[in-house]
Protein backbone atom coordinates (compact mmCIF):
# COMPACT_ATOMS: atom_id res chain seq x y z
CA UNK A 1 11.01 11.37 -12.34
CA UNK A 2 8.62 9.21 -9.69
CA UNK A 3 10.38 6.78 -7.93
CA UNK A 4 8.54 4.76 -5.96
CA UNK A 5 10.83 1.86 -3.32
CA UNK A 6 9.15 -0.17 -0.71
CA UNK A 7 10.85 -1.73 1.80
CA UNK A 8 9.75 -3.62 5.05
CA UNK A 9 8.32 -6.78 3.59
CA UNK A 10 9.30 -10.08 5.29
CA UNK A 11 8.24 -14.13 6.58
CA UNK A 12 5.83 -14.17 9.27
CA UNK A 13 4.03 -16.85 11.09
CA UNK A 14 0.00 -16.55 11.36
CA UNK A 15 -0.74 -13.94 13.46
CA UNK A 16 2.38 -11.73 13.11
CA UNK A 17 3.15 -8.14 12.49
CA UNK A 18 5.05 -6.26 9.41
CA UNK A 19 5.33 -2.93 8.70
CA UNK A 20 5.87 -1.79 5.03
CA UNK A 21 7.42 1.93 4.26
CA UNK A 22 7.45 3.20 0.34
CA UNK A 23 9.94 6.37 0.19
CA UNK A 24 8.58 8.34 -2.76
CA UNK A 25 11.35 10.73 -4.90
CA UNK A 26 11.57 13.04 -7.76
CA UNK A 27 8.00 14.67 -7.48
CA UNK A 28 6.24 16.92 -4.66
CA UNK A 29 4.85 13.81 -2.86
CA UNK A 30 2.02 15.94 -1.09
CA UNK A 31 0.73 16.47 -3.97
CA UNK A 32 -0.23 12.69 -4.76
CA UNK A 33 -2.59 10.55 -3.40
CA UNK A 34 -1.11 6.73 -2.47
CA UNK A 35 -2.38 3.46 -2.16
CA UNK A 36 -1.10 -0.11 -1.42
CA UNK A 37 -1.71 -2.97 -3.62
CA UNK A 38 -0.69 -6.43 -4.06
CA UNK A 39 -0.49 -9.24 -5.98
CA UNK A 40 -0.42 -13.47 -5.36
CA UNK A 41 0.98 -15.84 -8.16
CA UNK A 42 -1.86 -16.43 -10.46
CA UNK A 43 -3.95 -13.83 -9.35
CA UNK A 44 -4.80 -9.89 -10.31
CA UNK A 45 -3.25 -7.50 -8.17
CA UNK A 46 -5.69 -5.89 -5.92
CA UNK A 47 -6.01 -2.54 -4.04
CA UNK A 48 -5.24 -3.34 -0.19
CA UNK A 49 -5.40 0.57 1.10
CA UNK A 50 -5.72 4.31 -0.42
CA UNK A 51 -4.96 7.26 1.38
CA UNK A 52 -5.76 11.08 0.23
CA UNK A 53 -2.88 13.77 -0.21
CA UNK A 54 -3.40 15.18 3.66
CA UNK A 55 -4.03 11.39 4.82
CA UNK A 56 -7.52 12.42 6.24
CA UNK A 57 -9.17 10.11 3.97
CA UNK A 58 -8.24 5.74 4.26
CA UNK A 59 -9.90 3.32 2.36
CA UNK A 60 -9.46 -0.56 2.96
CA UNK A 61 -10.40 -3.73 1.47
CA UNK A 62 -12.67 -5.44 3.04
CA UNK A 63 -10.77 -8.68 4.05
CA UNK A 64 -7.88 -6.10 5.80
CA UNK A 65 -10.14 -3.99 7.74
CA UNK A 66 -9.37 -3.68 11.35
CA UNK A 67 -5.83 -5.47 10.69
CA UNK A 68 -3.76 -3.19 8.45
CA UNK A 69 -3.70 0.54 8.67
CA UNK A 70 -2.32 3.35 6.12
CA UNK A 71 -0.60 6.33 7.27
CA UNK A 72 1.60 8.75 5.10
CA UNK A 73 4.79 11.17 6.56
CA UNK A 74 4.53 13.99 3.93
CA UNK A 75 7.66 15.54 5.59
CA UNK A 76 9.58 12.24 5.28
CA UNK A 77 7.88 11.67 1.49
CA UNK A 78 7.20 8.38 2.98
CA UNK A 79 4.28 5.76 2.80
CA UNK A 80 3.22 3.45 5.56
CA UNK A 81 0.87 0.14 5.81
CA UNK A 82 1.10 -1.34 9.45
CA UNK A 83 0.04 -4.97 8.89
CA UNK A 84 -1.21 -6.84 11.83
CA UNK A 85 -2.80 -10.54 12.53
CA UNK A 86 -1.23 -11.61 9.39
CA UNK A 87 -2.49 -14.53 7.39
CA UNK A 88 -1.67 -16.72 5.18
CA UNK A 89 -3.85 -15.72 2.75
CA UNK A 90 -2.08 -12.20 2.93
CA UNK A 91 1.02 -13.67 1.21
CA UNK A 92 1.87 -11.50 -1.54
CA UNK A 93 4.08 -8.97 -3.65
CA UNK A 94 3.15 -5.75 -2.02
CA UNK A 95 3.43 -2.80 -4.16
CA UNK A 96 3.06 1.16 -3.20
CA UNK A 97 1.95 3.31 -6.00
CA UNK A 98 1.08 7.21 -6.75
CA UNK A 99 -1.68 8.93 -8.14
CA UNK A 100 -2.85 12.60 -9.02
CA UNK A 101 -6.57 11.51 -9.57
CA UNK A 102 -7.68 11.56 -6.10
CA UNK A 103 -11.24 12.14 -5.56
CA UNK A 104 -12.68 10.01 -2.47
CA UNK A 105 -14.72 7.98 -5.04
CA UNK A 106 -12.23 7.08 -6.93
CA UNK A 107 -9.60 6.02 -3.85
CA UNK A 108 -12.60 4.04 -2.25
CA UNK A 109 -12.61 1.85 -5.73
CA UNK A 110 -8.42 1.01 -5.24
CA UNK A 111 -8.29 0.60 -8.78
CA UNK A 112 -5.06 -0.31 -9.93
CA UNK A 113 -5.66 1.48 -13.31
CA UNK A 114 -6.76 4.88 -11.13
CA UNK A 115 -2.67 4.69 -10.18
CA UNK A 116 0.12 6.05 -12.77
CA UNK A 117 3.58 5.24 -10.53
CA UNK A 118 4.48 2.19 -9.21
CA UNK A 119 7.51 0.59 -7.19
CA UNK A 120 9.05 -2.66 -7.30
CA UNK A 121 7.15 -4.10 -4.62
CA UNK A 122 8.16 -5.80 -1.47
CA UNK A 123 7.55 -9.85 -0.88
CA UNK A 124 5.39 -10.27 2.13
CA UNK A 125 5.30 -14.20 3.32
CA UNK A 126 2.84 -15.53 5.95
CA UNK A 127 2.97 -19.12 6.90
CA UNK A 128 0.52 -21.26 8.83
């Protein structure tokens, strides 16, 4: 059984750091590619970052380039986004999620429909 928990999320000011970790359970997590997605109130939840099985591959939306990086620990079964020059705007449920469908095409579009297990998410607050 997938089990997906994120931890990590927090209240920043503008301009601050958070780092979010997803530990991943109950399947060979190697084996999966992952992504990070969240969601506002009132708004669909979008794909932030993807990451292939061996992590050689990223893939970012376009308004988190250059501040928020994915990374993956396969020996720790764990799932990173480093999240810097936060902004408001960023506020959000964050949610990590699994997939075995992992061409690069298909992790470039960070469709949440593309992803099969998700986690609880983690509430990420930036304020101005």
């Amino acid at each position: 059984q997938v089990q997906l928990v994120e931890s990590g999320g927090g209240s920043v000011q503008t301009g601050g750091s958070l780092r979010l970790s997803c530990l991943a359970s109950g399947y060979t997590y190697s084996r999966y590619c992952m992504g990070w997605f969240r969601q506002a109130p009132g708004k669909e939840r979008e794909g932030v970052a993807t990451i292939s099985t061996a992590g050689g591959g990223t893939f970012y939306a376009d308004s988190v380039k250059g501040r928020f990086t994915i990374s993956r620990d396969n020996a720790k079964n764990t799932l990173y986004l480093q999240m810097n020059s936060l902004k408001p705007e960023d506020t959000a449920m964050y949610y990590c999620a699994a997939a075995t469908y992992c061409l690069d095409y298909a992790l470039a579009r960070r469709r949440p429909a593309d992803f099969g297990y998700w986690g609880q998410g983690t509430q990420v607050t930036v304020s101005s």
